[in-house]
C-alpha atoms as a PDB file:
ATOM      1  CA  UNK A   1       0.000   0.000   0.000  1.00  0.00           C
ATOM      2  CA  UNK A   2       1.480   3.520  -0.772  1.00  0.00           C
ATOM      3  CA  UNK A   3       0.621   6.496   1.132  1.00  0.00           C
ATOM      4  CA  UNK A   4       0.447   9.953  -0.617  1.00  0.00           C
ATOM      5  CA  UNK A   5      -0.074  13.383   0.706  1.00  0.00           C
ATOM      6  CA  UNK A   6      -3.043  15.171  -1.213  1.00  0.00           C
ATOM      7  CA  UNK A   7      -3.908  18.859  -0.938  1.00  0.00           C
ATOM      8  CA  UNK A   8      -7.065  19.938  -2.796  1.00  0.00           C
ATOM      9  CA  UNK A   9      -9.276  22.856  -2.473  1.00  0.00           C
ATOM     10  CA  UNK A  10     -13.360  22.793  -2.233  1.00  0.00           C
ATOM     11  CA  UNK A  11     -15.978  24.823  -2.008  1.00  0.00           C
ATOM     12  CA  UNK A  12     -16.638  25.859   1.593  1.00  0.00           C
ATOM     13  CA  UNK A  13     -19.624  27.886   3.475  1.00  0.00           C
ATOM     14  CA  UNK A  14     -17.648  30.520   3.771  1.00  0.00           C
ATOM     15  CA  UNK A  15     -16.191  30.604   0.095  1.00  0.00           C
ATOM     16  CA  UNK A  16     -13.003  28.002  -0.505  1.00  0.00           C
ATOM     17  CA  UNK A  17     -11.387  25.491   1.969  1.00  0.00           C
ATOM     18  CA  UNK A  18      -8.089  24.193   1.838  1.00  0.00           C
ATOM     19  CA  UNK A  19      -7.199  20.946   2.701  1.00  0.00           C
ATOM     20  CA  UNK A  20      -4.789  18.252   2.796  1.00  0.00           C
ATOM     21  CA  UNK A  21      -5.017  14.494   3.749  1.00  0.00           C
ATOM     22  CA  UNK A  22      -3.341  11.403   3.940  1.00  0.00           C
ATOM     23  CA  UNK A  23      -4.313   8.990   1.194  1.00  0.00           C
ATOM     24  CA  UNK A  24      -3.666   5.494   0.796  1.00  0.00           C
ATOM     25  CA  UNK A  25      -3.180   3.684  -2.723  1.00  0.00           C
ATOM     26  CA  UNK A  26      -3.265   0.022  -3.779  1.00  0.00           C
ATOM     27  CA  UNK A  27      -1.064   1.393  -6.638  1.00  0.00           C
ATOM     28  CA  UNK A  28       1.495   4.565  -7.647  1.00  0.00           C
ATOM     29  CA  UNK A  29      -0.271   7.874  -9.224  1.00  0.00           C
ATOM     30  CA  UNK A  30       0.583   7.383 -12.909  1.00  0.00           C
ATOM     31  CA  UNK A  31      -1.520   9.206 -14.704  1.00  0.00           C
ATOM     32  CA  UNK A  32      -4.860  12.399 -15.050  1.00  0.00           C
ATOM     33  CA  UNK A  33      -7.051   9.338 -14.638  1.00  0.00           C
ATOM     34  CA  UNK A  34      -5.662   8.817 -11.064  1.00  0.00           C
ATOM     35  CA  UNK A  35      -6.270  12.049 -10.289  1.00  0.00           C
ATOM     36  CA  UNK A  36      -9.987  12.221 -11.742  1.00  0.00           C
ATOM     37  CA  UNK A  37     -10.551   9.065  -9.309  1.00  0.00           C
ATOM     38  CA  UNK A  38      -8.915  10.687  -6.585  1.00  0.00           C
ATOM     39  CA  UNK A  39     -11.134  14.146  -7.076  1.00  0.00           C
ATOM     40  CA  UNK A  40     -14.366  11.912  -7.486  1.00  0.00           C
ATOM     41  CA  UNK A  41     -13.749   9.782  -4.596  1.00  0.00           C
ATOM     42  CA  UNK A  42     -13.243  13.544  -1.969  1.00  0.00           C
ATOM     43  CA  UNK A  43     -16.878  14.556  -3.954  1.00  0.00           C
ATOM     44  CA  UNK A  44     -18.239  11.587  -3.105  1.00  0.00           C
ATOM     45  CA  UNK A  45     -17.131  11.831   0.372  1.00  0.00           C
ATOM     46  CA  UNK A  46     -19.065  15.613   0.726  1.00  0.00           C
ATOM     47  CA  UNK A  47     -16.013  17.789  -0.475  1.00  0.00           C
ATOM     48  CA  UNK A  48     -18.101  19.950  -3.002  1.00  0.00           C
ATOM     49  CA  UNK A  49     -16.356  20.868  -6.182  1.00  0.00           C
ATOM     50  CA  UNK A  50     -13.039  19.635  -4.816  1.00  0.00           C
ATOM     51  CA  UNK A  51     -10.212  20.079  -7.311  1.00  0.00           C
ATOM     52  CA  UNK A  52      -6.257  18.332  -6.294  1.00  0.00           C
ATOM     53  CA  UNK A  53      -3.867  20.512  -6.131  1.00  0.00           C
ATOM     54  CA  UNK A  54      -0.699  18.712  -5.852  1.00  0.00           C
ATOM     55  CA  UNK A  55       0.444  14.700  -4.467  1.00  0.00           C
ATOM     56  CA  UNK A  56       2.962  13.682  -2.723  1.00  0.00           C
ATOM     57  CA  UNK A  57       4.314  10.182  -2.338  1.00  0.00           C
ATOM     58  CA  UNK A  58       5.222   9.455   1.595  1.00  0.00           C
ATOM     59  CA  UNK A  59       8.911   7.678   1.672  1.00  0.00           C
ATOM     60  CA  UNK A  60       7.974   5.569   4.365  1.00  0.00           C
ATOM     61  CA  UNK A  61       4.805   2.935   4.041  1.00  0.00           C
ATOM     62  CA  UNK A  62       2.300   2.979   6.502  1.00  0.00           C
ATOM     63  CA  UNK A  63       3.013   1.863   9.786  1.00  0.00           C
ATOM     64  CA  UNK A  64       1.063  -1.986  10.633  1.00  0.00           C
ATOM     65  CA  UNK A  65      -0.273  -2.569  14.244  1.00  0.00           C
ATOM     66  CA  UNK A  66       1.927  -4.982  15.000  1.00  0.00           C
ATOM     67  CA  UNK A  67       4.567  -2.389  14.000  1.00  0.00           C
ATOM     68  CA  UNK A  68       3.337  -0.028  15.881  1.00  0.00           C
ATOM     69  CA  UNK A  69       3.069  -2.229  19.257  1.00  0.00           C
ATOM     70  CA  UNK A  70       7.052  -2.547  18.721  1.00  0.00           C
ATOM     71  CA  UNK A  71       7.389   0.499  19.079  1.00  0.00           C
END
């Protein structure tokens, strides 16, 4: 599983919100049609008219539980 940073915008009450959030992928972002699945999943989710901004792949994966219990 990869882990990327998104920041998108979206319309807000108060005119446009800013946001950014970790997302998880099966798969690397290759291509637009990433992107357009990435933008209709955050609509889907109540983000109205949200539009990406930029990606970022994390360098590290995700941490597992059993990971995390070592630490």
């Amino acid at each position: 599983m990869h882990r990327y940073m998104i920041s998108f915008t979206y319309k807000a009450p108060q005119g446009i919100g800013f946001m950014s959030v970790e997302w998880p992928c099966k798969r690397h972002i290759r291509s637009m049609a990433d992107i357009t699945k990435i933008t209709n999943d955050l609509r889907s989710t109540g983000y109205i008219e949200a539009v990406v901004l930029s990606f970022s792949l994390f360098a590290d994966p995700a941490p597992t539980p059993a990971s995390k219990a070592a630490s």
